[in-house]
Protein backbone atom coordinates (compact mmCIF):
# COMPACT_ATOMS: atom_id res chain seq x y z
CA UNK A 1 -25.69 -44.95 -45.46
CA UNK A 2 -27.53 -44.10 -42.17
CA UNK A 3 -31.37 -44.28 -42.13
CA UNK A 4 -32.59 -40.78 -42.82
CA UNK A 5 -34.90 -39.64 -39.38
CA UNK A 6 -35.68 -35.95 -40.06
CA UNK A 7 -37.47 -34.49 -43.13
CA UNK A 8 -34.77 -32.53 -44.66
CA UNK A 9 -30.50 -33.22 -44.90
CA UNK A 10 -27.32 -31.22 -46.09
CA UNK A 11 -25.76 -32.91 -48.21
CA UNK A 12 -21.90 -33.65 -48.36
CA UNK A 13 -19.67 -30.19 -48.67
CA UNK A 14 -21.26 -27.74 -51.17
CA UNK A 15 -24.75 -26.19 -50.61
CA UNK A 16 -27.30 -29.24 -51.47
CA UNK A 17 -30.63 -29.65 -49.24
CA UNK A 18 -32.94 -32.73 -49.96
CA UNK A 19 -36.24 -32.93 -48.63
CA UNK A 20 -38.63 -35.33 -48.11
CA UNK A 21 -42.52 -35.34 -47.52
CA UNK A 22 -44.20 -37.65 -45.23
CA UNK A 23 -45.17 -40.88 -46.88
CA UNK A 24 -41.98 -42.05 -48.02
CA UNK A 25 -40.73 -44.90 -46.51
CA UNK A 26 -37.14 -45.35 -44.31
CA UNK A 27 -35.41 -47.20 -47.50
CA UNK A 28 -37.07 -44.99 -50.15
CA UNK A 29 -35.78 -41.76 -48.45
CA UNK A 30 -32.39 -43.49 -47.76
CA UNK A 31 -31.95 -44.71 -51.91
CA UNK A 32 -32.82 -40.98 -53.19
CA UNK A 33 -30.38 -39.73 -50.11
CA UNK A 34 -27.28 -42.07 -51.40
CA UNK A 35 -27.97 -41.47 -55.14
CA UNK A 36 -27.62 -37.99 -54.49
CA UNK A 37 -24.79 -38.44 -52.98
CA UNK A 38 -23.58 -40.70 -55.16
CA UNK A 39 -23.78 -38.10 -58.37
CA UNK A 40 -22.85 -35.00 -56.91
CA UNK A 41 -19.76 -36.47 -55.39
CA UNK A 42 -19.37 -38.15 -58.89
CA UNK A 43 -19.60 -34.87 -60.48
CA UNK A 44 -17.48 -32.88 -58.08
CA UNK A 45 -14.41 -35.50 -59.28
CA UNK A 46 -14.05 -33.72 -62.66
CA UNK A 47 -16.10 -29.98 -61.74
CA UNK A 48 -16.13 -27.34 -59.22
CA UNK A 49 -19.68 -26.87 -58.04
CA UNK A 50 -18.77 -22.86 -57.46
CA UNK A 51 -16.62 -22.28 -60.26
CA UNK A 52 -17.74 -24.84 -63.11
CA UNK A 53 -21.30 -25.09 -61.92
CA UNK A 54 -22.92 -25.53 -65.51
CA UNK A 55 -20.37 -28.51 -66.73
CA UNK A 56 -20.81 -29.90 -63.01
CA UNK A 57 -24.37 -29.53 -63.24
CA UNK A 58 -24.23 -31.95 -66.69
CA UNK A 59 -22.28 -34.30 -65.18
CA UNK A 60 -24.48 -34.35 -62.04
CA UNK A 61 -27.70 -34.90 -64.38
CA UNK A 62 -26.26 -37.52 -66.17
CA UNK A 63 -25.15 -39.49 -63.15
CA UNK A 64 -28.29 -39.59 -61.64
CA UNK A 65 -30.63 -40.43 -65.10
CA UNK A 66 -27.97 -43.39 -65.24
CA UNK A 67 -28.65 -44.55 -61.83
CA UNK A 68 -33.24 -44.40 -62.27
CA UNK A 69 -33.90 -40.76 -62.35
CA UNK A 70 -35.98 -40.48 -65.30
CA UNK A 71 -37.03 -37.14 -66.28
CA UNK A 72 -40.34 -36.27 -67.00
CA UNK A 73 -40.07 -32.28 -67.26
CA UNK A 74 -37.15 -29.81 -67.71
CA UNK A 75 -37.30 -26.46 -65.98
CA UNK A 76 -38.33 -23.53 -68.21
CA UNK A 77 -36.47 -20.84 -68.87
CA UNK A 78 -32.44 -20.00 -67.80
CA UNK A 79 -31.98 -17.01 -65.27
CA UNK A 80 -33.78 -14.10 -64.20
CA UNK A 81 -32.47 -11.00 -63.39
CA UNK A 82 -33.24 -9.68 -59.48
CA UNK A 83 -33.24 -5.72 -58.86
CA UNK A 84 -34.71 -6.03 -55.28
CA UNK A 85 -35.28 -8.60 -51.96
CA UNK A 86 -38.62 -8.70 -53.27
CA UNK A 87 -37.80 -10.01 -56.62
CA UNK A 88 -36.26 -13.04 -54.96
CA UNK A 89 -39.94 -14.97 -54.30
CA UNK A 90 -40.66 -14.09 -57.59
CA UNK A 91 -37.32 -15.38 -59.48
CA UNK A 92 -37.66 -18.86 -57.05
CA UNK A 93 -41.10 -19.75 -57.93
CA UNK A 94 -40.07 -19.70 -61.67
CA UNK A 95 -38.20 -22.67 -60.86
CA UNK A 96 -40.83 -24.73 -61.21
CA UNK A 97 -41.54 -24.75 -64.35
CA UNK A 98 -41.13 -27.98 -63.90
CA UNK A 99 -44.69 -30.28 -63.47
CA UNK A 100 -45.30 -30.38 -59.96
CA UNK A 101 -47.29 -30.36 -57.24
CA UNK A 102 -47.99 -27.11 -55.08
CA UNK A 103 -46.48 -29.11 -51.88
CA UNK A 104 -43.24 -29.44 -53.72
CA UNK A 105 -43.60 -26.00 -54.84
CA UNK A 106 -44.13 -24.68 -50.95
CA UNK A 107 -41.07 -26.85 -49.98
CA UNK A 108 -38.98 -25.47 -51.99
CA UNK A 109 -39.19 -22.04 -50.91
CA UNK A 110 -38.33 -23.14 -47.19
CA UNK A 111 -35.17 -24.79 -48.49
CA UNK A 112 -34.18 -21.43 -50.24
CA UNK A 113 -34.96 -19.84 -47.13
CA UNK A 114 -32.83 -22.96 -45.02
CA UNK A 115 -29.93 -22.59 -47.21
CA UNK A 116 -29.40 -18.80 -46.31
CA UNK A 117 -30.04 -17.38 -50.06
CA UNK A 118 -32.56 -14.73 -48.34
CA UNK A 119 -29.45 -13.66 -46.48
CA UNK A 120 -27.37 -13.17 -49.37
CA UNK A 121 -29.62 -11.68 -51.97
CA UNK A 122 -30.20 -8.81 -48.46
CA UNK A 123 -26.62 -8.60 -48.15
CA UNK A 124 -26.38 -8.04 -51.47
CA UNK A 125 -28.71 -4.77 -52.30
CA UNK A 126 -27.75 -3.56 -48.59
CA UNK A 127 -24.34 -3.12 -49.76
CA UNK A 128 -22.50 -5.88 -47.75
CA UNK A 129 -21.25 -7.82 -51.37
CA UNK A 130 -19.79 -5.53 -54.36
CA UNK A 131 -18.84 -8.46 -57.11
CA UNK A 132 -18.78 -11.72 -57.91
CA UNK A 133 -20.43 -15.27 -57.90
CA UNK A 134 -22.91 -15.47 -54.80
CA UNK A 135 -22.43 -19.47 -54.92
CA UNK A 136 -24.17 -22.00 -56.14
CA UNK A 137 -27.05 -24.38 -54.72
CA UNK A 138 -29.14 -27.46 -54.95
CA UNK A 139 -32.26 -27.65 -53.53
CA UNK A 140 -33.90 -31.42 -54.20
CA UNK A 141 -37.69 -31.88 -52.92
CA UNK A 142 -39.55 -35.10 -52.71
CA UNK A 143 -42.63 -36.81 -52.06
CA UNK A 144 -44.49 -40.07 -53.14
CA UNK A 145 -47.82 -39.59 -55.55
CA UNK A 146 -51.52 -40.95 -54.78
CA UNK A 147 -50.29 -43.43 -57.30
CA UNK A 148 -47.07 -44.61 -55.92
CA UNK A 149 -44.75 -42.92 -57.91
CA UNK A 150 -41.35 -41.26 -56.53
CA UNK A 151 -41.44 -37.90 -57.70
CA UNK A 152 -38.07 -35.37 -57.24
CA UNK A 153 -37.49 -31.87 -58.58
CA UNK A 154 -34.40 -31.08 -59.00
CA UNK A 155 -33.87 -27.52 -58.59
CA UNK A 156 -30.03 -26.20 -59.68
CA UNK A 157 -29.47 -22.36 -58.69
CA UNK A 158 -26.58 -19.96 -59.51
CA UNK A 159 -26.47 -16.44 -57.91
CA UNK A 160 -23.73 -13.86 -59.49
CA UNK A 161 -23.68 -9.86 -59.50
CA UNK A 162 -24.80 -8.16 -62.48
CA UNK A 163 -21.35 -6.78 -64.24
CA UNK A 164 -23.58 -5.18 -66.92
CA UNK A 165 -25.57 -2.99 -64.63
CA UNK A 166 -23.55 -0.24 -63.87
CA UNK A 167 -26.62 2.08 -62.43
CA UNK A 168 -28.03 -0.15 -60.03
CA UNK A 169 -27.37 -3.18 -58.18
CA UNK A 170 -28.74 -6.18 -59.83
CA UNK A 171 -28.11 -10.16 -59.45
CA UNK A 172 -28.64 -12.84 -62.45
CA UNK A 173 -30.35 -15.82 -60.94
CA UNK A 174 -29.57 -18.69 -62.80
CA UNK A 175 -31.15 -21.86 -63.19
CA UNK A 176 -31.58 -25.70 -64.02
CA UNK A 177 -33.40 -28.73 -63.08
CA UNK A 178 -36.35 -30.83 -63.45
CA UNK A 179 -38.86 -33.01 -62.97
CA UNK A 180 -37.96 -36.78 -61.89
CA UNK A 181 -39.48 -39.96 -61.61
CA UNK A 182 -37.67 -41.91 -59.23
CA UNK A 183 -37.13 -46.20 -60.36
CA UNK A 184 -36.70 -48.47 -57.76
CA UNK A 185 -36.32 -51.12 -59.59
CA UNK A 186 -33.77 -49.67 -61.70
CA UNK A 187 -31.59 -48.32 -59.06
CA UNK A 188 -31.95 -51.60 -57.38
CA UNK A 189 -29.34 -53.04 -59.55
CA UNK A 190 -26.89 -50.10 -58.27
CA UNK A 191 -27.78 -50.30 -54.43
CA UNK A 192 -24.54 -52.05 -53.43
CA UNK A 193 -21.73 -50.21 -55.95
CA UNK A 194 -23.47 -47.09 -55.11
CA UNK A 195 -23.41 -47.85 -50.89
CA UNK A 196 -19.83 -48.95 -51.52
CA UNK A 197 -18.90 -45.75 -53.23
CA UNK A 198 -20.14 -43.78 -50.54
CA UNK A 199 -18.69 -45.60 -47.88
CA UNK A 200 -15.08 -45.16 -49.41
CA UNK A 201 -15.60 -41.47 -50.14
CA UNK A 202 -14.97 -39.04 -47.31
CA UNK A 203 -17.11 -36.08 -48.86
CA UNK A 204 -20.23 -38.81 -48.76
CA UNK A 205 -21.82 -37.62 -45.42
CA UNK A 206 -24.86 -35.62 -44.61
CA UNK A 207 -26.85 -33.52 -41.29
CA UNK A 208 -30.19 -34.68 -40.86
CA UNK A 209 -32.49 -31.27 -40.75
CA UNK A 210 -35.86 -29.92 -39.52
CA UNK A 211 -37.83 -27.96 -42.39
């Protein structure tokens, strides 16, 4: 795939933002680019990221622990339940549950803000959306440790209306993820089949974008 310039990218058709911190090199961002690529277009063969966003979410996981994503961390906790805007910050930053760093923490919270979730969760208690999913997201910082290591957090979101709440407006927020160490060496070994996936799948592309 094409060298990745810019510190953030869409990713392929449904609503998935990776981001990178400086320090990673041209190759290093382009590997954890492709094999995110790779497993949610892997995923999205059997799943419908909208409608079947748990089972996809499985698959998803899977594909990329077989491919040198090793997890280190899950995310605590399932969904939260939002009654305002200003619940939103709140329900976010309990997505890290998840060891990691502040940075990644921080970089996060643009991408929820880059992928337009503000605008819906607004929408939402102004009146504009009565029922229904809100859609689904993934929202994958990086960055590379004092140490060396390739760290990604993996950060899985599902928005849908409240059906219980018949008083007040109210979203569930649901969530999963986790912490990642990222293995070069392992994914070495799946550079080219992954690369030739991609270039035979038409849903492989991505937008380079400005955090």
């Amino acid at each position: 795939m094409n060298t990745v310039n810019n510190n953030a990218a869409i990713l392929g058709r449904i609503n998935s933002l990776v981001a990178f911190f400086p320090g990673l090199s041209a190759q290093e961002k382009s590997d954890i680019q492709n094999v995110l690529l790779y497993a949610q277009s892997f995923a999205s063969q059997t799943y419908d990221f909208e409608r079947s966003w748990h089972s996809w979410m499985h698959y998803y996981r899977n594909r990329l622990e077989a491919r040198g994503f090793q997890l280190q961390s899950l995310v605590t906790g399932d969904s939260e339940i939002i009654s305002s805007v200003d619940d939103l910050a709140r329900a976010t930053f309990r997505v890290h549950g998840a060891s990691a760093s502040a940075q990644l923490a921080d970089l996060v919270r643009r991408s929820v803000a880059a992928m337009g979730i503000n605008r819906i969760v607004t929408a939402y208690f102004e009146g504009g959306i009565d029922s229904g999913n809100l859609g689904s997201f993934q929202i994958v910082p990086c960055e590379k440790t004092p140490s060396g290591d390739l760290t990604v957090l993996l950060c899985g979101l599902h928005l849908s209306v409240d059906g219980y709440s018949a008083e007040r407006r109210r979203l569930v927020f649901h969530f999963k993820g986790g912490s990642y160490r990222c293995d070069p060496g392992v994914y070495a070994a799946h550079r080219k089949s992954v690369s030739d996936y991609l270039r035979n799948n038409p849903e492989a592309y991505f937008k380079n974008i400005t955090l």
